[in-house]
N, C-alpha and C. Protein backbone atom coordinates (compact mmCIF):
# COMPACT_ATOMS: atom_id res chain seq x y z
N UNK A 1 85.17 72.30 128.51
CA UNK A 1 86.07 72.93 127.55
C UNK A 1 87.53 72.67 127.93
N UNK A 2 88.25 72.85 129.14
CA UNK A 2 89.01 72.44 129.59
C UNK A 2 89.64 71.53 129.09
N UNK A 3 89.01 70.21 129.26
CA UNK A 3 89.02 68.67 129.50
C UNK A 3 89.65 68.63 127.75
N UNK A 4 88.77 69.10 127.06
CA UNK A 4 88.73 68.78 125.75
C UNK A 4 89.88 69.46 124.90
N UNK A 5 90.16 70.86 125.38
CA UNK A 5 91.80 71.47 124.96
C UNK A 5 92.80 70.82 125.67
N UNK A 6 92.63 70.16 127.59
CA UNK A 6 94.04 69.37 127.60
C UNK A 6 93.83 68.26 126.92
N UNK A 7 92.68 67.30 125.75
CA UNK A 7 93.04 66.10 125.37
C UNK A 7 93.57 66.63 123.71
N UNK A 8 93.18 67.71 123.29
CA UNK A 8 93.55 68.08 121.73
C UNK A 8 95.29 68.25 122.32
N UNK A 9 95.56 69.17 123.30
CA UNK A 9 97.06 69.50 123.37
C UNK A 9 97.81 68.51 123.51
N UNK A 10 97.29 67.22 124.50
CA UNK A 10 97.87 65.98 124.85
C UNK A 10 97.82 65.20 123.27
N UNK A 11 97.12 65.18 122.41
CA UNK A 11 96.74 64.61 121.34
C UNK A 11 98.06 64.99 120.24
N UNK A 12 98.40 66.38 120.34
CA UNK A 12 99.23 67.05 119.47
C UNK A 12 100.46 66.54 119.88
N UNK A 13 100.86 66.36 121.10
CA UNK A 13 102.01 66.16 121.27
C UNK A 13 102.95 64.90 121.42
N UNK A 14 101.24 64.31 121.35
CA UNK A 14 101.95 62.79 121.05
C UNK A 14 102.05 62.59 119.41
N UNK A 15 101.71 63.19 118.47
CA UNK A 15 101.20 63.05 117.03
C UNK A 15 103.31 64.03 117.00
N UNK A 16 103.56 64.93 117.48
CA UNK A 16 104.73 65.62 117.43
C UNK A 16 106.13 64.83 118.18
N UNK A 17 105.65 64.16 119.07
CA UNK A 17 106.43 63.12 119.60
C UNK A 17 106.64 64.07 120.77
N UNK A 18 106.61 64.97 121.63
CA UNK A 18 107.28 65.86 122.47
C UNK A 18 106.01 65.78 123.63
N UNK A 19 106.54 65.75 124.86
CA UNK A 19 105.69 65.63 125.88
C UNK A 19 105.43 67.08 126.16
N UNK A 20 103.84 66.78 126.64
CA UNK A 20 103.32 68.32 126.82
C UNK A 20 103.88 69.29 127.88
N UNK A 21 104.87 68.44 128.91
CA UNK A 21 105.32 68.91 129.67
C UNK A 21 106.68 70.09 129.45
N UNK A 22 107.05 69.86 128.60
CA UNK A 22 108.22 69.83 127.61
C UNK A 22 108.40 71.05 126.67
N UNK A 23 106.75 70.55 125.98
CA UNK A 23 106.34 71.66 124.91
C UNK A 23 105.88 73.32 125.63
N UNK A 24 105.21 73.39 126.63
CA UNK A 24 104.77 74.50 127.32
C UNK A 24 106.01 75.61 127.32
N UNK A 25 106.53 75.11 128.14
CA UNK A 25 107.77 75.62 128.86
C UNK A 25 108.65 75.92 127.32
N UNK A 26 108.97 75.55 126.24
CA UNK A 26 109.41 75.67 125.48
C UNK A 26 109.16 77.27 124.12
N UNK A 27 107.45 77.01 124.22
CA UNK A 27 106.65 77.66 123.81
C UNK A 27 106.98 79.34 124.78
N UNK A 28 106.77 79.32 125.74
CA UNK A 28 106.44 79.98 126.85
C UNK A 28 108.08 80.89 126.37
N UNK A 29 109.28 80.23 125.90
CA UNK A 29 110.51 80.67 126.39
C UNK A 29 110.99 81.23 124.91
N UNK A 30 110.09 80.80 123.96
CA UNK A 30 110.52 81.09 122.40
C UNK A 30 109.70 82.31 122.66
N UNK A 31 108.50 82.69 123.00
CA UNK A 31 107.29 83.74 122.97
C UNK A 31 107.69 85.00 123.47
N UNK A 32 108.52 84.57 124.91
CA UNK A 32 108.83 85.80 125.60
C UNK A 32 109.99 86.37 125.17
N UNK A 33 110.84 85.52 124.24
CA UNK A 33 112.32 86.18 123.13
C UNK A 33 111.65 86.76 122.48
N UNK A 34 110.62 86.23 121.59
CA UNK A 34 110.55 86.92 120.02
C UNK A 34 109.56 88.39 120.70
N UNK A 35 108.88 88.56 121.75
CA UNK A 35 107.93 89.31 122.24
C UNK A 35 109.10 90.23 122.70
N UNK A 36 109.68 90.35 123.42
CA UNK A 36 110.68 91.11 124.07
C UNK A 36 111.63 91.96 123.03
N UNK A 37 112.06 90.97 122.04
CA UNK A 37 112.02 91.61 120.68
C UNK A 37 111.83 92.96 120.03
N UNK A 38 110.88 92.35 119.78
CA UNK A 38 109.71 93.20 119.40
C UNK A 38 109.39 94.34 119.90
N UNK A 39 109.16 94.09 121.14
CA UNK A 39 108.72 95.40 121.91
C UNK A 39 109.75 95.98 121.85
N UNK A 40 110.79 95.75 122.19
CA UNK A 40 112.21 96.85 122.32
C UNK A 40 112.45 97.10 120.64
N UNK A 41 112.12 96.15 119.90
CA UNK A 41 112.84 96.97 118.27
C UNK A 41 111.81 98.18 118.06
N UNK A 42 110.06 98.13 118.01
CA UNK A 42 109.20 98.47 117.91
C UNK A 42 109.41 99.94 118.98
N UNK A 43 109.85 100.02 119.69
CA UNK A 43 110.00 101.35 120.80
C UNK A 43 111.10 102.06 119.86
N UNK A 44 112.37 101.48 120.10
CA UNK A 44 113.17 102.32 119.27
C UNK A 44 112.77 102.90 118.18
N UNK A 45 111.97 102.26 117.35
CA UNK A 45 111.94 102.79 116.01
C UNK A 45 110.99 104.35 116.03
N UNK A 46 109.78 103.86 117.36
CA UNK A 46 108.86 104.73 117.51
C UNK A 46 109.93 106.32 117.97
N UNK A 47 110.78 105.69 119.14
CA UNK A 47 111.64 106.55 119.22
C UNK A 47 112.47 107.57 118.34
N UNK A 48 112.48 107.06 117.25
CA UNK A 48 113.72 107.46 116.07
C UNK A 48 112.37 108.24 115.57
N UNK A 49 111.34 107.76 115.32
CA UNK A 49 110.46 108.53 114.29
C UNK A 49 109.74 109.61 115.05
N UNK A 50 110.28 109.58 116.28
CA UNK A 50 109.54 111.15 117.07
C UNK A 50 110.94 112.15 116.96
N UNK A 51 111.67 111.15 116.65
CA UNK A 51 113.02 112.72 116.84
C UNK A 51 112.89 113.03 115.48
N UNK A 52 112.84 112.02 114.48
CA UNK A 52 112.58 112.64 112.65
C UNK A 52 111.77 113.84 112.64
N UNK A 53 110.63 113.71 113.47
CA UNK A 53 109.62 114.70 113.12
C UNK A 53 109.94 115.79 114.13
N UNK A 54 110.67 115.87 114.79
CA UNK A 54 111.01 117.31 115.57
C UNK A 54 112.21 117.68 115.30
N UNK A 55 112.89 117.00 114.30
CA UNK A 55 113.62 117.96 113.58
C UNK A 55 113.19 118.50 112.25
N UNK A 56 111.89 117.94 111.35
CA UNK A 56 111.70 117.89 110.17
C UNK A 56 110.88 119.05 110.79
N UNK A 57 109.90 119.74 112.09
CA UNK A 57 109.71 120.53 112.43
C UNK A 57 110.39 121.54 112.83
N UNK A 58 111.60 122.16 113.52
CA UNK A 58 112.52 122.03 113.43
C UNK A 58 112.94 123.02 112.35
N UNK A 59 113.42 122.04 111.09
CA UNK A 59 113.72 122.63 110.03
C UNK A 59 112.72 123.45 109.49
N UNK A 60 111.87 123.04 109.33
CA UNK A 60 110.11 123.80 108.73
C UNK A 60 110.31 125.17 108.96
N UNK A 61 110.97 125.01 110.65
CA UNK A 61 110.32 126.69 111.20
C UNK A 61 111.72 127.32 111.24
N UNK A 62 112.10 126.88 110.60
CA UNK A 62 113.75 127.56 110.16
C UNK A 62 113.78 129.00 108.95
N UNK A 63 113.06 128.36 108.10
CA UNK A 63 112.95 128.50 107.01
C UNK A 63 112.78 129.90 107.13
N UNK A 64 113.31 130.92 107.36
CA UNK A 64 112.67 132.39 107.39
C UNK A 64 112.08 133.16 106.54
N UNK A 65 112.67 132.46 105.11
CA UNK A 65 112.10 133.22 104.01
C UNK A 65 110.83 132.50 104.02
N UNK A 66 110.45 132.16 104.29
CA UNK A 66 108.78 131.03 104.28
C UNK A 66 107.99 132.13 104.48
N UNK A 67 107.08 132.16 104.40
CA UNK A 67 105.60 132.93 104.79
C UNK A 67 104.70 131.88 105.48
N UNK A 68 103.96 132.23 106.22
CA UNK A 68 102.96 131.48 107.27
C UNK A 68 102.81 129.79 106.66
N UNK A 69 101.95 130.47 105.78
CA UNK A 69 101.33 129.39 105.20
C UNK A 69 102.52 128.16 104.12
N UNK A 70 103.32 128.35 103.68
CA UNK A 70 104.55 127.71 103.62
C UNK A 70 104.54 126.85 104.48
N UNK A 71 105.02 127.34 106.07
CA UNK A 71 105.16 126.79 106.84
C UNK A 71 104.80 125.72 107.18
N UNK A 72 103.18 126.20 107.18
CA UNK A 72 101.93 125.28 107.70
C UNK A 72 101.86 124.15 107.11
N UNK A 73 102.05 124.16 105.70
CA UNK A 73 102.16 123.46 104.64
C UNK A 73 103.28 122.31 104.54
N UNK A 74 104.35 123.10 105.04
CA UNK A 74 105.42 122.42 104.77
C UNK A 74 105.75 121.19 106.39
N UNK A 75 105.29 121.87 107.63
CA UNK A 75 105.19 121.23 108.38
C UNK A 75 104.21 119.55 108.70
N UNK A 76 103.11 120.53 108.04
CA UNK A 76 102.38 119.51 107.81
C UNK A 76 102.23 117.93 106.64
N UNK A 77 102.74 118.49 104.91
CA UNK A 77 103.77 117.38 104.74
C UNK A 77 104.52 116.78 104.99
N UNK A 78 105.52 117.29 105.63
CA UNK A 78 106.68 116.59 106.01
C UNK A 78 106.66 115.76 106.99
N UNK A 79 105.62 116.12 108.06
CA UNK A 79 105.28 115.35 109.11
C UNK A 79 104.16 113.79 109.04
N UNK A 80 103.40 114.09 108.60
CA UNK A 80 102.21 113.53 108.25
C UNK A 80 102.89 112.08 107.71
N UNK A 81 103.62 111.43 107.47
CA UNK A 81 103.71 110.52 107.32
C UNK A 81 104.95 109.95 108.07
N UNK A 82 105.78 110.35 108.83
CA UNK A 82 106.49 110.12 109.69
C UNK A 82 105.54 109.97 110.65
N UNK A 83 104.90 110.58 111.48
CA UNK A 83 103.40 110.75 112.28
C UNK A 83 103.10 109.40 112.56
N UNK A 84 102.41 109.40 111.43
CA UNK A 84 101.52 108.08 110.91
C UNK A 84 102.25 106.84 111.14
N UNK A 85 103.95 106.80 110.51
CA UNK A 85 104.36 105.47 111.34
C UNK A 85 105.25 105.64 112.89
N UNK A 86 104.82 106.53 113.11
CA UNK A 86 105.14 106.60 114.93
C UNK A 86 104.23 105.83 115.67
N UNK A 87 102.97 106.16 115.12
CA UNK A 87 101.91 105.92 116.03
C UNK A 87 101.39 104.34 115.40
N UNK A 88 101.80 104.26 114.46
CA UNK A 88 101.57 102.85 114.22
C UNK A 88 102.67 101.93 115.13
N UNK A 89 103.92 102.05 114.71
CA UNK A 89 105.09 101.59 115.70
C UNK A 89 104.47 101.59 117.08
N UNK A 90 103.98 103.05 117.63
CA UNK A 90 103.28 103.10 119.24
C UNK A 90 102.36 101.50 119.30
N UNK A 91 101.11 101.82 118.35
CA UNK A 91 100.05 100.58 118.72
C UNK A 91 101.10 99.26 118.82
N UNK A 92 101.85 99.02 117.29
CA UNK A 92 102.40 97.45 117.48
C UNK A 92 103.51 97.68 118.90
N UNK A 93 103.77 98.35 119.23
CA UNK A 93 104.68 98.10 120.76
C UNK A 93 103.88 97.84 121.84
N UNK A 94 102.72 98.47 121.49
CA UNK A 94 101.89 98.26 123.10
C UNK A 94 101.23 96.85 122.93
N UNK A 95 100.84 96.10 121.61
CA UNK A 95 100.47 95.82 121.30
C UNK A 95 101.76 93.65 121.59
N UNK A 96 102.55 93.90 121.39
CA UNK A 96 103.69 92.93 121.40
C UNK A 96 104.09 93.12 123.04
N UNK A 97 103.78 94.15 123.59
CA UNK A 97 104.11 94.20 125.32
C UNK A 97 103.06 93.73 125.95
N UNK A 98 101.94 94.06 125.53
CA UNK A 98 100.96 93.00 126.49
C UNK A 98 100.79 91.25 126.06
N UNK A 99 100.76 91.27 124.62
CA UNK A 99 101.09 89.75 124.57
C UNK A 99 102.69 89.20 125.57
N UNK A 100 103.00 90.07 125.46
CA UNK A 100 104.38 89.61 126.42
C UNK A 100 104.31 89.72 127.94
N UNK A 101 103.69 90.42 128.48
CA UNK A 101 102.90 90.21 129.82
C UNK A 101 102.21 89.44 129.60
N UNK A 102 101.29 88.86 129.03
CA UNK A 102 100.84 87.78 129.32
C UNK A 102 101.32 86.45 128.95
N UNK A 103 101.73 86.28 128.42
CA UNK A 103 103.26 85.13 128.05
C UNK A 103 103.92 85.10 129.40
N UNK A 104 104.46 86.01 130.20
CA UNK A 104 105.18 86.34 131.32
C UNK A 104 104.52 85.80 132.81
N UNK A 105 102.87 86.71 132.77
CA UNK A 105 102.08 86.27 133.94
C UNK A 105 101.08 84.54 133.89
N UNK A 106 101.36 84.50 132.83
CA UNK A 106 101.11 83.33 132.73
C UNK A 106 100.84 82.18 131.32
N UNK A 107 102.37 81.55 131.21
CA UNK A 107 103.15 81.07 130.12
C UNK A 107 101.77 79.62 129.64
N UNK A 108 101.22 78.93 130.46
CA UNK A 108 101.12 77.57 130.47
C UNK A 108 99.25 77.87 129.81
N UNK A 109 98.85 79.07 130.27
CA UNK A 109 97.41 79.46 129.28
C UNK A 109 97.92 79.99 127.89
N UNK A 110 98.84 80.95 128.33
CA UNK A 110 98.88 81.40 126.72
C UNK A 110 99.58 80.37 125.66
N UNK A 111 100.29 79.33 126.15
CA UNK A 111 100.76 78.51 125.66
C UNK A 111 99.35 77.70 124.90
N UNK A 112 98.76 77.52 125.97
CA UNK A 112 97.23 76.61 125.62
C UNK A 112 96.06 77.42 124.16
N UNK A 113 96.39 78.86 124.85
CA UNK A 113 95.57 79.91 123.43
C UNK A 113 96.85 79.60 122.06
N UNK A 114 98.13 79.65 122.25
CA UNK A 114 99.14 79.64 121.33
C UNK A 114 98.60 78.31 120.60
N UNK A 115 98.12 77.16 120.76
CA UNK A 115 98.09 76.32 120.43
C UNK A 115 97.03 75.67 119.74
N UNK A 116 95.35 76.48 120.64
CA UNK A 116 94.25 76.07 119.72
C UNK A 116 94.19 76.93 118.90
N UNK A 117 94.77 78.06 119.19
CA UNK A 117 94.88 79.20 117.74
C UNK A 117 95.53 78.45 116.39
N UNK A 118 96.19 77.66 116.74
CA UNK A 118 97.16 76.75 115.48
C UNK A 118 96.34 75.75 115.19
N UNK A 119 95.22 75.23 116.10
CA UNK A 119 94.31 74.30 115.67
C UNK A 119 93.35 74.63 114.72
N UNK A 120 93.26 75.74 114.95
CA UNK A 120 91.55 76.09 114.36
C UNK A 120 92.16 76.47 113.05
């Protein structure tokens, strides 16, 4: 298996004109920008959408004229979809940080997965 992904990668890069030596390291240095990215835009945002919802809580329980169930109600709309893209933001951050650890611990495989993934 080996043998046969370094002759497809060697194959590609002569068909691209760019030596494979060349291309790795290149790959490896575009991956860990756009990954690094990511993870830091993807945190912040998660960030911003946990303070939305503890103030939209917050406000909820402000409300004095409210009665219980108001509350409950109102907490629970208001939240529930702020929530929902926190924890989505959470997965895609954890999610763009380990592709980026592994881009990091080792550029020249994931470069090799980066590449038959584009094959297939």
């Amino acid at each position: 298996m080996s043998k046969e992904v370094t002759e497809i990668i060697n194959t590609l890069c002569e068909k691209l004109g760019v030596a494979a030596s060349v291309l790795v390291p290149e790959l490896a240095k575009y991956n860990i920008a756009r990954l690094t990215f990511l993870t830091v835009v993807q945190t912040i945002l998660a960030v911003v959408m946990a303070v939305i919802v503890v103030k939209l809580v917050k406000w909820c329980l402000s409300d004095e004229d409210a009665d219980w169930e108001d509350k409950a109600l109102g907490i629970f709309m208001t939240n529930i979809i702020p929530g929902i893209a926190m924890l989505v933001l959470i997965c895609f951050a954890i999610a763009s940080a380990t592709d980026l650890i592994g881009w990091i611990a080792s550029p020249t495989a994931s470069a090799v997965k980066e590449i038959t993934s584009m094959i297939k």
